[in-house]
Structures are given as structure tokens and as C-alpha cells.
C-alpha atoms as a PDB file:
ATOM      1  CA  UNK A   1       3.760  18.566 -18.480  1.00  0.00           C
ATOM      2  CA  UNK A   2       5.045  19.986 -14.768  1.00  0.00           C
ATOM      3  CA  UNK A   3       6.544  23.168 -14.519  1.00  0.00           C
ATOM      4  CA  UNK A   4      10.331  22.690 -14.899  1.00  0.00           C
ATOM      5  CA  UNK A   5      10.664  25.102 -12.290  1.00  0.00           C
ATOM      6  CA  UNK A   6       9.140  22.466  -9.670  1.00  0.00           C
ATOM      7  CA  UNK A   7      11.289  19.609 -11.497  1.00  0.00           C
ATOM      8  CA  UNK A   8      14.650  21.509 -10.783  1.00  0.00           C
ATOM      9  CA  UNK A   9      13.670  22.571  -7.818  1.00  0.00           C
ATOM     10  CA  UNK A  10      12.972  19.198  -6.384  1.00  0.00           C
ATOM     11  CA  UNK A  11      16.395  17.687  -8.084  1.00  0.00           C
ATOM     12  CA  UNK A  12      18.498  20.665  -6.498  1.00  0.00           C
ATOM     13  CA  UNK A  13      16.722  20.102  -3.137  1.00  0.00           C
ATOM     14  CA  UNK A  14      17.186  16.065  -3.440  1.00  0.00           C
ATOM     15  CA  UNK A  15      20.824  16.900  -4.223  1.00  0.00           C
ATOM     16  CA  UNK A  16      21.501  19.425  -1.458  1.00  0.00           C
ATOM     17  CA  UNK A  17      19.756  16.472   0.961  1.00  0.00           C
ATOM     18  CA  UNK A  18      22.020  13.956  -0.507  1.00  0.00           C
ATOM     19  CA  UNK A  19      25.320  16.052  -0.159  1.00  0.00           C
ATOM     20  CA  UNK A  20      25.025  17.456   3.101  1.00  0.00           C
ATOM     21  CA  UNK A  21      21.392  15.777   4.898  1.00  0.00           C
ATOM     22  CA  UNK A  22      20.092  18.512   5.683  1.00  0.00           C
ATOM     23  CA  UNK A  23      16.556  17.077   6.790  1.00  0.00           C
ATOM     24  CA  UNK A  24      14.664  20.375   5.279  1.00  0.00           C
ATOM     25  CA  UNK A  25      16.241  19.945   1.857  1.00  0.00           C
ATOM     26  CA  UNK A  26      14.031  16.447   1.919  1.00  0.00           C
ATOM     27  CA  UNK A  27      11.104  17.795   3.690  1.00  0.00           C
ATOM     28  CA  UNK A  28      10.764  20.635   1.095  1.00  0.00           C
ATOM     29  CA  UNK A  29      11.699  17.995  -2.182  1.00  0.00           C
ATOM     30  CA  UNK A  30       9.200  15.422  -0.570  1.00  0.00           C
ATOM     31  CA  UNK A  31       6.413  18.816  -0.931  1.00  0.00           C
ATOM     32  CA  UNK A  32       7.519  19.100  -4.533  1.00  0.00           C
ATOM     33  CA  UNK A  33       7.226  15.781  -5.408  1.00  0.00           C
ATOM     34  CA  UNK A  34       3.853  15.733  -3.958  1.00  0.00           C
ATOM     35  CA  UNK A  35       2.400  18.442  -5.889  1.00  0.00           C
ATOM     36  CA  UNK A  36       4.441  17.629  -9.277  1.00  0.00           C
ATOM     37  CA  UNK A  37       2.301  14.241  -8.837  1.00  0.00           C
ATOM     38  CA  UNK A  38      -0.935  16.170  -8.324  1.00  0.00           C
ATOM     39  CA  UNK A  39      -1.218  17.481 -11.549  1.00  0.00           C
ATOM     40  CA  UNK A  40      -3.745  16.392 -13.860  1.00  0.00           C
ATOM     41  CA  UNK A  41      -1.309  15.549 -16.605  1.00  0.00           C
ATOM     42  CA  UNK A  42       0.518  13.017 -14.745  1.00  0.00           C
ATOM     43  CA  UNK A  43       0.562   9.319 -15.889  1.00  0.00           C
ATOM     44  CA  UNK A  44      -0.375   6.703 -13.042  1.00  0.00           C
ATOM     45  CA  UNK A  45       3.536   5.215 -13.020  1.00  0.00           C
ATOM     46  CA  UNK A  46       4.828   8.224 -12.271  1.00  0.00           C
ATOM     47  CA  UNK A  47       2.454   9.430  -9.821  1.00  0.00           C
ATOM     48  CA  UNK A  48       3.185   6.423  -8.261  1.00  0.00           C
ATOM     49  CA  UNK A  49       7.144   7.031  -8.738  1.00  0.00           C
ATOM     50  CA  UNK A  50       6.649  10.656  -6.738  1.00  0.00           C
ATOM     51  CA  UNK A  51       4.551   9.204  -3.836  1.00  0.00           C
ATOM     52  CA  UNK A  52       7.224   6.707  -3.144  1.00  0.00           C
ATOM     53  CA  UNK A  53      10.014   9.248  -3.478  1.00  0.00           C
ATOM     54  CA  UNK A  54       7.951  12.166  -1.423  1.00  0.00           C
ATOM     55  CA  UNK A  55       6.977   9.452   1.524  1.00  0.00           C
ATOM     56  CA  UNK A  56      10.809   7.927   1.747  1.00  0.00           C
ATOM     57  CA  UNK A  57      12.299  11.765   1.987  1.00  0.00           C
ATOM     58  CA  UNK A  58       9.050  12.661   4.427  1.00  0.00           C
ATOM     59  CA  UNK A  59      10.330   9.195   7.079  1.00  0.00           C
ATOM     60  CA  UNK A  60      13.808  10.012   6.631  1.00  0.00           C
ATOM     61  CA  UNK A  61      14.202   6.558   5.012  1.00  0.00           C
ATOM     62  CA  UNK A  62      17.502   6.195   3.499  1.00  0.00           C
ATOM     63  CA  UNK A  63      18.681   2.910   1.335  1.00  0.00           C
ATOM     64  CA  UNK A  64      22.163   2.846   0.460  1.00  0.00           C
ATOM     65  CA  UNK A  65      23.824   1.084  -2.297  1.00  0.00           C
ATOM     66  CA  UNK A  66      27.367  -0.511  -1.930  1.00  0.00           C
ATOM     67  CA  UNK A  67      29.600  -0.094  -4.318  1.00  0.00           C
ATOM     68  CA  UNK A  68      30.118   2.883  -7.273  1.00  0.00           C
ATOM     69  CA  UNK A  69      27.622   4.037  -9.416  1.00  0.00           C
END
């Protein structure tokens, strides 16, 4: 399984991003999530799961949701 060093550090940097946008808190998350899905031990779904999440936080591609979580 990934380091869980790389998995917190990707959450803490996808939460800094989402509380304040800074665009190199996404940039660096997006680099996590690229090589968390490089690893060997990775199922296909989410491998697929960090591509999509690395290439939205790479274009800057928010999608908000109305309403409360």
C-alpha cells in the first residue's frame, strides 16, 4: 500500500488549496497524486481516481457544489 506519508501529504496540500487557493498547494497535491498512482500496488479504479484528481488540480479546474455538505 502507498506510503501514508504521500497520502497525508496530498490531503493536507488538497486542504490548504481548498481553504485558501493557493495554486502551488494543487500543483504540488496534483505531483502526489501522480506518483501515489504510479505504484505497482495500485488497483486500476484508483489509479484512475488519482489521474482525474492530479489532472483537475494540474488545469486549475474547479467544480463547485451548491448547497452544504
Amino acid at each position: 500500500m502507498p506510503s501514508n506519508n504521500l497520502w497525508a501529504g496530498a490531503l493536507s496540500l488538497l486542504l490548504i488549496h481548498h481553504e485558501t487557493g493557493c495554486r502551488h498547494s494543487a500543483l504540488n497535491a496534483a505531483r502526489l497524486l501522480e506518483r501515489l498512482g504510479a505504484m505497482p500496488d495500485v488497483d486500476a479504479e484508483t489509479r484512475n481516481l488519482y489521474e482525474r484528481a492530479s489532472n483537475r488540480l494540474s488545469s486549475g479546474e474547479t467544480r463547485h457544489l451548491s448547497g452544504s455538505a
